[in-house]
PDB file of N, CA and C in Angstrom:
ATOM      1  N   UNK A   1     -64.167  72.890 -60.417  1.00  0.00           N
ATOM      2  CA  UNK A   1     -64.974  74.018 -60.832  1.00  0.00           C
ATOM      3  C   UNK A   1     -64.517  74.435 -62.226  1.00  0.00           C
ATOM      4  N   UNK A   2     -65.807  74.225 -63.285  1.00  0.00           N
ATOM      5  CA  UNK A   2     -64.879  75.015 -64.266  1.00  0.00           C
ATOM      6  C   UNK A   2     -65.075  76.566 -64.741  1.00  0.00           C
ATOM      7  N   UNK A   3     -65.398  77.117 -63.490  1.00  0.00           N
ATOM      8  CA  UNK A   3     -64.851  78.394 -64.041  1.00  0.00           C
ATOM      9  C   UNK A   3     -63.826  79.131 -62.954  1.00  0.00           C
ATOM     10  N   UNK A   4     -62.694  79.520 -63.103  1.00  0.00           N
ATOM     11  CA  UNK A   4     -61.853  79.837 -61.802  1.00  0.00           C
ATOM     12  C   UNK A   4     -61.528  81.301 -62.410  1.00  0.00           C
ATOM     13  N   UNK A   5     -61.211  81.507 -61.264  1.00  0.00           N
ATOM     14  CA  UNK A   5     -60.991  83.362 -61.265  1.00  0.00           C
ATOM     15  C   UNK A   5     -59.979  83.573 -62.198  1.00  0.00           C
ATOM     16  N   UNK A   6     -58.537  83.079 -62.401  1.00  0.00           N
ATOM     17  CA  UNK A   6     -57.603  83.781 -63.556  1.00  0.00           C
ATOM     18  C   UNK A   6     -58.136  83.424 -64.655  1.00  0.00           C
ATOM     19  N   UNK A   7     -59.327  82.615 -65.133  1.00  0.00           N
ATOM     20  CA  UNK A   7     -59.982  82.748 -66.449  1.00  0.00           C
ATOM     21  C   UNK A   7     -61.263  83.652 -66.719  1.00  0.00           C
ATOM     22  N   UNK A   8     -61.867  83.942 -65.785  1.00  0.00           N
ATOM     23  CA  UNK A   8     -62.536  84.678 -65.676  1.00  0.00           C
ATOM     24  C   UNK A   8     -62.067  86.298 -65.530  1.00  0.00           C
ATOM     25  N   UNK A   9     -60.861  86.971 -64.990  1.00  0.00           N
ATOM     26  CA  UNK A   9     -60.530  87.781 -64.795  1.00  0.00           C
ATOM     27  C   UNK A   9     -59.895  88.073 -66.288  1.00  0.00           C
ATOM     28  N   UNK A  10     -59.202  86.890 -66.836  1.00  0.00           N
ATOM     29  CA  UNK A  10     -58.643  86.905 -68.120  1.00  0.00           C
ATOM     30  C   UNK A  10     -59.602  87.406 -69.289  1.00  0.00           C
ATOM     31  N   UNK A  11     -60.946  86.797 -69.184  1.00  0.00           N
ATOM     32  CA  UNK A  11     -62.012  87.011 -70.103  1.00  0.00           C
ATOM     33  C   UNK A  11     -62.828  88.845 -69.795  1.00  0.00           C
ATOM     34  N   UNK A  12     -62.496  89.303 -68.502  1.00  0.00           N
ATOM     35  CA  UNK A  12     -62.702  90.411 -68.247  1.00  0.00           C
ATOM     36  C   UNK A  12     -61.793  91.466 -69.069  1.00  0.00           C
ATOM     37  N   UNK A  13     -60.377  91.313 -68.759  1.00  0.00           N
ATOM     38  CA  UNK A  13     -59.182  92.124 -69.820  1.00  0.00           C
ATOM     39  C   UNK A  13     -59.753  91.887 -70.705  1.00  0.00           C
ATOM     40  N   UNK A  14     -59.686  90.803 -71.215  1.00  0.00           N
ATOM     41  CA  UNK A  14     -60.395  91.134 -72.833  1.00  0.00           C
ATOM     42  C   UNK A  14     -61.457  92.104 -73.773  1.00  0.00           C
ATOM     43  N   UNK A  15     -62.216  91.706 -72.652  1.00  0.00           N
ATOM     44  CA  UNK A  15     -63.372  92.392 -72.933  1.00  0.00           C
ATOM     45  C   UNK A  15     -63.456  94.010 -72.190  1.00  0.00           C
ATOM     46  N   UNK A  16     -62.835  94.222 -72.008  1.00  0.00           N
ATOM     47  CA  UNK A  16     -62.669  96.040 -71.759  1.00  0.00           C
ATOM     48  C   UNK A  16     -61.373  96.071 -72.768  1.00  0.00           C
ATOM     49  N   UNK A  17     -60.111  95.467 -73.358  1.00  0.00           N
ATOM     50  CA  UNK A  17     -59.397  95.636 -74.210  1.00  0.00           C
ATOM     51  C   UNK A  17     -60.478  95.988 -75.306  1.00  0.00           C
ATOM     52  N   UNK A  18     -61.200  94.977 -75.691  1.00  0.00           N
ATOM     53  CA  UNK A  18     -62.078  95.082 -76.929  1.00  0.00           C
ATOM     54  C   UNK A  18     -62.850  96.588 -77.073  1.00  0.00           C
ATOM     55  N   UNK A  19     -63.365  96.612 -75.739  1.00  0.00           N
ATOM     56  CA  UNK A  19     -64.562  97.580 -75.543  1.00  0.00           C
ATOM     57  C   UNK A  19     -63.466  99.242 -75.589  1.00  0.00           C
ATOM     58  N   UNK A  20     -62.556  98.957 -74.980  1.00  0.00           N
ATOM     59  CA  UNK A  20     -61.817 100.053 -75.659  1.00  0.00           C
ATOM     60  C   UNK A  20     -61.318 100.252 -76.966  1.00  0.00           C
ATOM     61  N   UNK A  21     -61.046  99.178 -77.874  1.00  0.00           N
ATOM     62  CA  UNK A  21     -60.768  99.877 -78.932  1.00  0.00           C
ATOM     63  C   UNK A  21     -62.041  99.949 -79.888  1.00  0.00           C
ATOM     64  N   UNK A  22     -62.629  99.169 -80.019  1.00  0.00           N
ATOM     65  CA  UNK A  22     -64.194  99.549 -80.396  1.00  0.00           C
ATOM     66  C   UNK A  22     -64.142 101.309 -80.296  1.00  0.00           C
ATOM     67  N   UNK A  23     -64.398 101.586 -78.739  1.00  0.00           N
ATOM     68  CA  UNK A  23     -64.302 102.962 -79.022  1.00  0.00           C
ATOM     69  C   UNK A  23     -63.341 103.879 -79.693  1.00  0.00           C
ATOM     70  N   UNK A  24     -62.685 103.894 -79.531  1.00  0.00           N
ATOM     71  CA  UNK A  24     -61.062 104.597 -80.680  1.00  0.00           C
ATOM     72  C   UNK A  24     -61.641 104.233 -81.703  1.00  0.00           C
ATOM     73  N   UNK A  25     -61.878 103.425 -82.143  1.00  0.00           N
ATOM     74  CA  UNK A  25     -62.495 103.177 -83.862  1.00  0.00           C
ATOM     75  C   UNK A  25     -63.769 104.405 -83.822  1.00  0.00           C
ATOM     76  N   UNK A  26     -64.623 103.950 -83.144  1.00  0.00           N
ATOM     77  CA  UNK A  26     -65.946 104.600 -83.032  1.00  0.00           C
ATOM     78  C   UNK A  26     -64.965 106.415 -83.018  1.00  0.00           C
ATOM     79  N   UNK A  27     -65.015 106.934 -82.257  1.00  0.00           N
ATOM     80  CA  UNK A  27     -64.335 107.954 -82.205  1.00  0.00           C
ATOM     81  C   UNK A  27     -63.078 108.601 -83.584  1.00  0.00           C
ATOM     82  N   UNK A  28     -62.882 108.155 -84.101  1.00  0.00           N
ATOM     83  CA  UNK A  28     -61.691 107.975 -85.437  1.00  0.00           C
ATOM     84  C   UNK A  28     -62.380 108.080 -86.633  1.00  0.00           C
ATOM     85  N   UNK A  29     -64.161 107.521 -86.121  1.00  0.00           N
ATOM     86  CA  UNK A  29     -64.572 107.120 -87.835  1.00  0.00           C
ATOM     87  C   UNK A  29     -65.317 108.123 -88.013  1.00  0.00           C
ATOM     88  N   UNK A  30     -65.614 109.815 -86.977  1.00  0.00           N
ATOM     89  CA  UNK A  30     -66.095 110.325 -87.591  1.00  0.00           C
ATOM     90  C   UNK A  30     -65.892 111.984 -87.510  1.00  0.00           C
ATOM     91  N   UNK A  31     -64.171 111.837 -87.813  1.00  0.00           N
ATOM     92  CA  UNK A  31     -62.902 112.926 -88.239  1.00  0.00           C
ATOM     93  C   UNK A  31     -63.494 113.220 -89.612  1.00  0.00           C
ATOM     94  N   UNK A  32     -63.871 114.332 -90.073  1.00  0.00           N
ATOM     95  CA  UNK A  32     -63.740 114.778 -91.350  1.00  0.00           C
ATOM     96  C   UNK A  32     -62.498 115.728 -91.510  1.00  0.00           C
ATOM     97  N   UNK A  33     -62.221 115.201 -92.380  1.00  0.00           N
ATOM     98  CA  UNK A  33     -60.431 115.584 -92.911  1.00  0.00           C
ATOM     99  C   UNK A  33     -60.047 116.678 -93.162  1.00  0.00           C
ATOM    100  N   UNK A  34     -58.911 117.368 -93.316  1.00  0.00           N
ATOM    101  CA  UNK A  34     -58.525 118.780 -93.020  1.00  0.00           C
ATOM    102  C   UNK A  34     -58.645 119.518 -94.663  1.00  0.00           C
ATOM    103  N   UNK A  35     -58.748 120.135 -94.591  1.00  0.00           N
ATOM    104  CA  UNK A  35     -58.960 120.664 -95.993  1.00  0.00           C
ATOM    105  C   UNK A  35     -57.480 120.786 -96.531  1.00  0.00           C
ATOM    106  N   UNK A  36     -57.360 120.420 -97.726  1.00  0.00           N
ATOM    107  CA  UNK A  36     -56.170 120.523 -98.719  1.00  0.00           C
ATOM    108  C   UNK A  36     -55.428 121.884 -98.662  1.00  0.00           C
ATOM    109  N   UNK A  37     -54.131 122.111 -98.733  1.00  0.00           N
ATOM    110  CA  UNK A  37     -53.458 123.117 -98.737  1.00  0.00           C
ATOM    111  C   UNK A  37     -52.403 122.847 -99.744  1.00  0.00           C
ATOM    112  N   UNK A  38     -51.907 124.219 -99.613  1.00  0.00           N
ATOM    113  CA  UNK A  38     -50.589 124.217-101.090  1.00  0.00           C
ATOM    114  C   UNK A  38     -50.092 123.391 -99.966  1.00  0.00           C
ATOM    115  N   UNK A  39     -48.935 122.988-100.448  1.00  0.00           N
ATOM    116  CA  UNK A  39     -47.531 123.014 -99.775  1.00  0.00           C
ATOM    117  C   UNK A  39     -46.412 124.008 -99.713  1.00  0.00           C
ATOM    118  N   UNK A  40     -46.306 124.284-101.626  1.00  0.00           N
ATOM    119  CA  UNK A  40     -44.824 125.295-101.647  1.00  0.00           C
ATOM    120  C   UNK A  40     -45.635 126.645-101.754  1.00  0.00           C
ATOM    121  N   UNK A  41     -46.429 126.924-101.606  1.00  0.00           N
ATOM    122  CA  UNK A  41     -47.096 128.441-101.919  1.00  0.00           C
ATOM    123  C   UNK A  41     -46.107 129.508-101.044  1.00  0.00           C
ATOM    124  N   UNK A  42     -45.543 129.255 -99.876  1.00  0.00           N
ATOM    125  CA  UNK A  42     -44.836 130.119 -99.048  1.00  0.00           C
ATOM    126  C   UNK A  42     -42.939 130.167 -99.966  1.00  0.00           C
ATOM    127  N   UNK A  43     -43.225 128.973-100.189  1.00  0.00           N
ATOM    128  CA  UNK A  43     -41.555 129.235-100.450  1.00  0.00           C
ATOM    129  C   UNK A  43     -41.370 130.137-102.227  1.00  0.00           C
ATOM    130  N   UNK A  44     -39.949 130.671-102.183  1.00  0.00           N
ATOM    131  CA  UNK A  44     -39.791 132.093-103.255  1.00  0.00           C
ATOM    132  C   UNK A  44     -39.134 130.856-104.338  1.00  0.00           C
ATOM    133  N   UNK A  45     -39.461 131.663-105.768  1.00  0.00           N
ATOM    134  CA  UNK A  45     -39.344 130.995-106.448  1.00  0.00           C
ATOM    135  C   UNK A  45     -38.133 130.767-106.422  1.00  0.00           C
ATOM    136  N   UNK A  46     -37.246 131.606-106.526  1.00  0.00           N
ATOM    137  CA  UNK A  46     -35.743 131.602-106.543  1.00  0.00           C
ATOM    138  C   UNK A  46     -35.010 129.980-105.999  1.00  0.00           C
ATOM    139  N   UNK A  47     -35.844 129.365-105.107  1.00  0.00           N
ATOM    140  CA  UNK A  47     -35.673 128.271-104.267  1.00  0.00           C
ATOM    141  C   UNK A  47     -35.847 127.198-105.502  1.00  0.00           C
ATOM    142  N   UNK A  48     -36.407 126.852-106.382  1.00  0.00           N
ATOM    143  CA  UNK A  48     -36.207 125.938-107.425  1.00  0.00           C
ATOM    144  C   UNK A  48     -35.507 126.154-109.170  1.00  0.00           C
ATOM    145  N   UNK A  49     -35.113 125.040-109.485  1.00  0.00           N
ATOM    146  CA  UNK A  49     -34.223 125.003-110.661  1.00  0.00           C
ATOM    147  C   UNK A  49     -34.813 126.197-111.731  1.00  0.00           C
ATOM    148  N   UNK A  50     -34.291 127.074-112.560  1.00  0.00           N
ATOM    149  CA  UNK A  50     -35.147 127.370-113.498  1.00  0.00           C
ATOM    150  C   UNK A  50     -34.203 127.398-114.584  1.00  0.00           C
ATOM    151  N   UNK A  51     -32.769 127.208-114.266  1.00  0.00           N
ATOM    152  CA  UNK A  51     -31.865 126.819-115.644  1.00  0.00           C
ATOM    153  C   UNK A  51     -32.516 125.852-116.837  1.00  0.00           C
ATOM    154  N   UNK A  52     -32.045 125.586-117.893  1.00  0.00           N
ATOM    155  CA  UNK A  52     -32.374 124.683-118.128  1.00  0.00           C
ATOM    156  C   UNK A  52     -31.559 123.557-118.157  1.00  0.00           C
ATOM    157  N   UNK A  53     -32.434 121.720-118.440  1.00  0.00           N
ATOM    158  CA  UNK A  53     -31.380 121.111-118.265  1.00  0.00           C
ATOM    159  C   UNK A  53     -30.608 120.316-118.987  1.00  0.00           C
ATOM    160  N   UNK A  54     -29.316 119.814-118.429  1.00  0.00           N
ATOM    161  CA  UNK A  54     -28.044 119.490-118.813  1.00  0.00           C
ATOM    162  C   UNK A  54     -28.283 118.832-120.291  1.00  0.00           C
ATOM    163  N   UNK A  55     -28.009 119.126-121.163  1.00  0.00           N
ATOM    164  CA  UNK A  55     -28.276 117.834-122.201  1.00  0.00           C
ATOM    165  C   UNK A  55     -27.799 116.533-121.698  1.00  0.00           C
ATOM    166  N   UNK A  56     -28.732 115.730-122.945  1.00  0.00           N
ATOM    167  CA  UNK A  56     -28.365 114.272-122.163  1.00  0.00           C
ATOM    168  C   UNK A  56     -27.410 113.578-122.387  1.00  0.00           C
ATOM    169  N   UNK A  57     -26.662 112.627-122.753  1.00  0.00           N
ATOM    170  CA  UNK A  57     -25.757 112.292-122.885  1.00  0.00           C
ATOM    171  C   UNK A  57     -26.159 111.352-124.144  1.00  0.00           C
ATOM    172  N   UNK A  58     -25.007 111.639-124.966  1.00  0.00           N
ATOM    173  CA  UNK A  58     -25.452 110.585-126.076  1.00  0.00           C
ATOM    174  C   UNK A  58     -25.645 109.026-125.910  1.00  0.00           C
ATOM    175  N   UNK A  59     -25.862 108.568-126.377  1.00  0.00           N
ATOM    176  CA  UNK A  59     -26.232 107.051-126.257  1.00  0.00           C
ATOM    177  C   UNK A  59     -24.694 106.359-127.089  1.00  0.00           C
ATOM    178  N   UNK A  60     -24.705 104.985-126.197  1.00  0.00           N
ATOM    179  CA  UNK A  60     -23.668 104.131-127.455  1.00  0.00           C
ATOM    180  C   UNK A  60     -24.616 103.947-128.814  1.00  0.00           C
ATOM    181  N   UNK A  61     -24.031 103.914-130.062  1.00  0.00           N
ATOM    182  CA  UNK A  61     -24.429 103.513-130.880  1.00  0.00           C
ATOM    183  C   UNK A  61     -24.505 102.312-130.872  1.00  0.00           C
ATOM    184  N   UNK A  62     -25.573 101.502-131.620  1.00  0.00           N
ATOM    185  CA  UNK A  62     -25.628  99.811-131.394  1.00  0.00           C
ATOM    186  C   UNK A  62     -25.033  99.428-132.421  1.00  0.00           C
ATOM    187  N   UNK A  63     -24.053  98.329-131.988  1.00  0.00           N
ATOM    188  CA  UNK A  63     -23.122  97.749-132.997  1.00  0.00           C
ATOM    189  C   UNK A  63     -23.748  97.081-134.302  1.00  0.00           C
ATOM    190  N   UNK A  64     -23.354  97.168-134.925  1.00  0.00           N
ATOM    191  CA  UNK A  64     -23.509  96.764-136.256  1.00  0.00           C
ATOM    192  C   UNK A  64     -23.224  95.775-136.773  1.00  0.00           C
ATOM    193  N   UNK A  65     -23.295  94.342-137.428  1.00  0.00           N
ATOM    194  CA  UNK A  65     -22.836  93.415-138.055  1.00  0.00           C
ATOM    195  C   UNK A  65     -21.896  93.566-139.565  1.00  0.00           C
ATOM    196  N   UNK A  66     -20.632  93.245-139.177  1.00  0.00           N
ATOM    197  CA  UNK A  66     -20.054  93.480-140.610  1.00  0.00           C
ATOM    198  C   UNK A  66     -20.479  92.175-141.398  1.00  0.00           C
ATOM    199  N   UNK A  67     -20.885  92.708-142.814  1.00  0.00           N
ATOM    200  CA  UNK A  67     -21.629  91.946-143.688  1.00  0.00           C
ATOM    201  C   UNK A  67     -20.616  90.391-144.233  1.00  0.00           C
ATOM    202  N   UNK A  68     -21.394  89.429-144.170  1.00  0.00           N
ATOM    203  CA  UNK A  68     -20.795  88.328-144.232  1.00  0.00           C
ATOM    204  C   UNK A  68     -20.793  87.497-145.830  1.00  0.00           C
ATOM    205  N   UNK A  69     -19.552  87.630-145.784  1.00  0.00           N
ATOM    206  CA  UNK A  69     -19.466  87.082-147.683  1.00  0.00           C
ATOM    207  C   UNK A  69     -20.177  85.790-147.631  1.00  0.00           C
ATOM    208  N   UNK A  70     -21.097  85.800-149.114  1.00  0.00           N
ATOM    209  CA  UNK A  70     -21.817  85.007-149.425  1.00  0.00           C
ATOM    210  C   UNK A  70     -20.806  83.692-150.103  1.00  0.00           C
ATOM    211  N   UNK A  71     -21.867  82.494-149.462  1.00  0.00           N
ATOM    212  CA  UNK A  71     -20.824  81.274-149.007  1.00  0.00           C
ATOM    213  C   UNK A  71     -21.861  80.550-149.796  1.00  0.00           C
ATOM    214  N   UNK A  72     -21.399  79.558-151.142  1.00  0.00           N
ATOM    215  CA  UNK A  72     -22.188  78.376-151.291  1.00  0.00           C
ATOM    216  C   UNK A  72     -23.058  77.631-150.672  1.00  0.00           C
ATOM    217  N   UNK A  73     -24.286  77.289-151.052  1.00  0.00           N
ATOM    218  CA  UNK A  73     -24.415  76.456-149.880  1.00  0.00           C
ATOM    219  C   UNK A  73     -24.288  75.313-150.412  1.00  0.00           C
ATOM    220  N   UNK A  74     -23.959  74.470-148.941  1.00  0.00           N
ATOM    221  CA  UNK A  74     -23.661  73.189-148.885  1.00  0.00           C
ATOM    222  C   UNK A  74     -24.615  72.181-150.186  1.00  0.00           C
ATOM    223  N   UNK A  75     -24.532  71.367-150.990  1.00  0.00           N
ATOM    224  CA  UNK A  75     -25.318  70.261-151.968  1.00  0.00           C
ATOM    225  C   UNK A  75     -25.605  69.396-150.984  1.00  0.00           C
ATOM    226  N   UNK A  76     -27.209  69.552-151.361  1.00  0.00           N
ATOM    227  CA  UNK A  76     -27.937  68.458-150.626  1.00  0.00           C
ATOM    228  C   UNK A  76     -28.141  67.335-151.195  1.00  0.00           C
ATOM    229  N   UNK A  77     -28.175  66.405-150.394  1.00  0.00           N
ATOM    230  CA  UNK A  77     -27.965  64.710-150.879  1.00  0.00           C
ATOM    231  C   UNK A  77     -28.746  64.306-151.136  1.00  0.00           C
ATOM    232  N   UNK A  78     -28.783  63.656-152.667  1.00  0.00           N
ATOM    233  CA  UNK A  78     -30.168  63.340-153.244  1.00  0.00           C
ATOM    234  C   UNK A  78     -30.345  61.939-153.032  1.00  0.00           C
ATOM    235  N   UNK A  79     -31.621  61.798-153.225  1.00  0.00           N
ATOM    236  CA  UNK A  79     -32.662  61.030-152.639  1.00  0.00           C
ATOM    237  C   UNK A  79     -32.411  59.368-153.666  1.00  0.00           C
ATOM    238  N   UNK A  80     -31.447  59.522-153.941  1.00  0.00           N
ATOM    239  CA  UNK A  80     -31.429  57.775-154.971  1.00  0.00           C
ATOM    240  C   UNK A  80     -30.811  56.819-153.925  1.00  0.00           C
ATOM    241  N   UNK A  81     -31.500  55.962-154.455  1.00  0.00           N
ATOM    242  CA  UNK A  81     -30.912  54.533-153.521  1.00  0.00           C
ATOM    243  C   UNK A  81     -29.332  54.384-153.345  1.00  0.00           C
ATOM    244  N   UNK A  82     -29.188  54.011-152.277  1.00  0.00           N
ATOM    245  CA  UNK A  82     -27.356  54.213-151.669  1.00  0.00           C
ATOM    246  C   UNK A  82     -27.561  52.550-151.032  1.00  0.00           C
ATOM    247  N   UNK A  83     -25.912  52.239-151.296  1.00  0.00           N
ATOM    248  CA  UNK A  83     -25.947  50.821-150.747  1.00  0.00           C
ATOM    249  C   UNK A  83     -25.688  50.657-149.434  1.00  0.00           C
ATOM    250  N   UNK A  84     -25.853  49.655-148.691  1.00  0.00           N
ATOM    251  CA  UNK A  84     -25.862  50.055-147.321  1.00  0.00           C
ATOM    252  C   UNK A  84     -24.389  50.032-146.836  1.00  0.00           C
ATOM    253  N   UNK A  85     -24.042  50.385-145.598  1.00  0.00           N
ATOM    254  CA  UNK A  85     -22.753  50.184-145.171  1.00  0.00           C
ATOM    255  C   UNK A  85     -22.268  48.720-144.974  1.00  0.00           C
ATOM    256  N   UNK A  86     -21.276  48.919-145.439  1.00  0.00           N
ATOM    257  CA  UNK A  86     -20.629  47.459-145.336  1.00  0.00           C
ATOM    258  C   UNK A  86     -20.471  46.878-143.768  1.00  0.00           C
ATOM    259  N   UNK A  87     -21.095  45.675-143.121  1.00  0.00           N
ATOM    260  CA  UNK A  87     -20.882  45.142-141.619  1.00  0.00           C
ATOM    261  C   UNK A  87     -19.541  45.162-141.338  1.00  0.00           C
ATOM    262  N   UNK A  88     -18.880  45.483-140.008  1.00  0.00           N
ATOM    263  CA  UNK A  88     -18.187  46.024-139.296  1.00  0.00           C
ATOM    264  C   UNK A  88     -17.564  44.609-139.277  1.00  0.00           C
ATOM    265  N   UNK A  89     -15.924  44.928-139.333  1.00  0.00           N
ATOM    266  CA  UNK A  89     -15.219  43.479-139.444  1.00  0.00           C
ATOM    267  C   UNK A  89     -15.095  43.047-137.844  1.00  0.00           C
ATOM    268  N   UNK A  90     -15.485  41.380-137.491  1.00  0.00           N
ATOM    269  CA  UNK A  90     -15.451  41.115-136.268  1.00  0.00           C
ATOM    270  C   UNK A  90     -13.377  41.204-135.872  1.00  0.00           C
ATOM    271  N   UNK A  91     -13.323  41.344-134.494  1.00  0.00           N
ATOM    272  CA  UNK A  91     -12.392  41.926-134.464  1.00  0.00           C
ATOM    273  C   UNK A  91     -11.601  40.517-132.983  1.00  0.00           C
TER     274      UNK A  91
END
């Protein structure tokens, strides 16, 4: 037989699981929301900071490069024909 009772009973849970939350949704979707309120309107002012505040703390200064003495530059190797290296003595 292919339909036997613990699949059929199984497909029943389901379907009242479903059919119940269907409703909770249905029921949920038509809450119109509470109207906005202060929050701190009750509490005294005295209850928050009114000092003023701490200064901040200075910052590191960013290091600096001590200036680097001016250095020749290197002579670049000009472009005239050079003889080749002499072959490597067999050994």
């Amino acid at each position: 037989m292919i339909y036997s009772v613990p699949r059929i009973l199984a497909a029943a849970v389901l379907a009242v699981i479903l059919a119940a939350g269907g409703g909770l949704l249905w029921l949920g979707s038509h809450v119109t929301p509470p109207a906005q309120t202060l929050v701190h309107k009750d509490l005294p002012p005295d209850r928050f900071a009114l000092a003023p505040p701490a200064p901040a703390p200075l910052a590191v200064p960013t290091p600096v490069a001590a200036p680097v003495a001016s250095v020749p530059a290197a002579p670049v190797p000009s472009a005239t024909k050079s003889t080749p290296p002499a072959p490597a003595s067999p050994r």
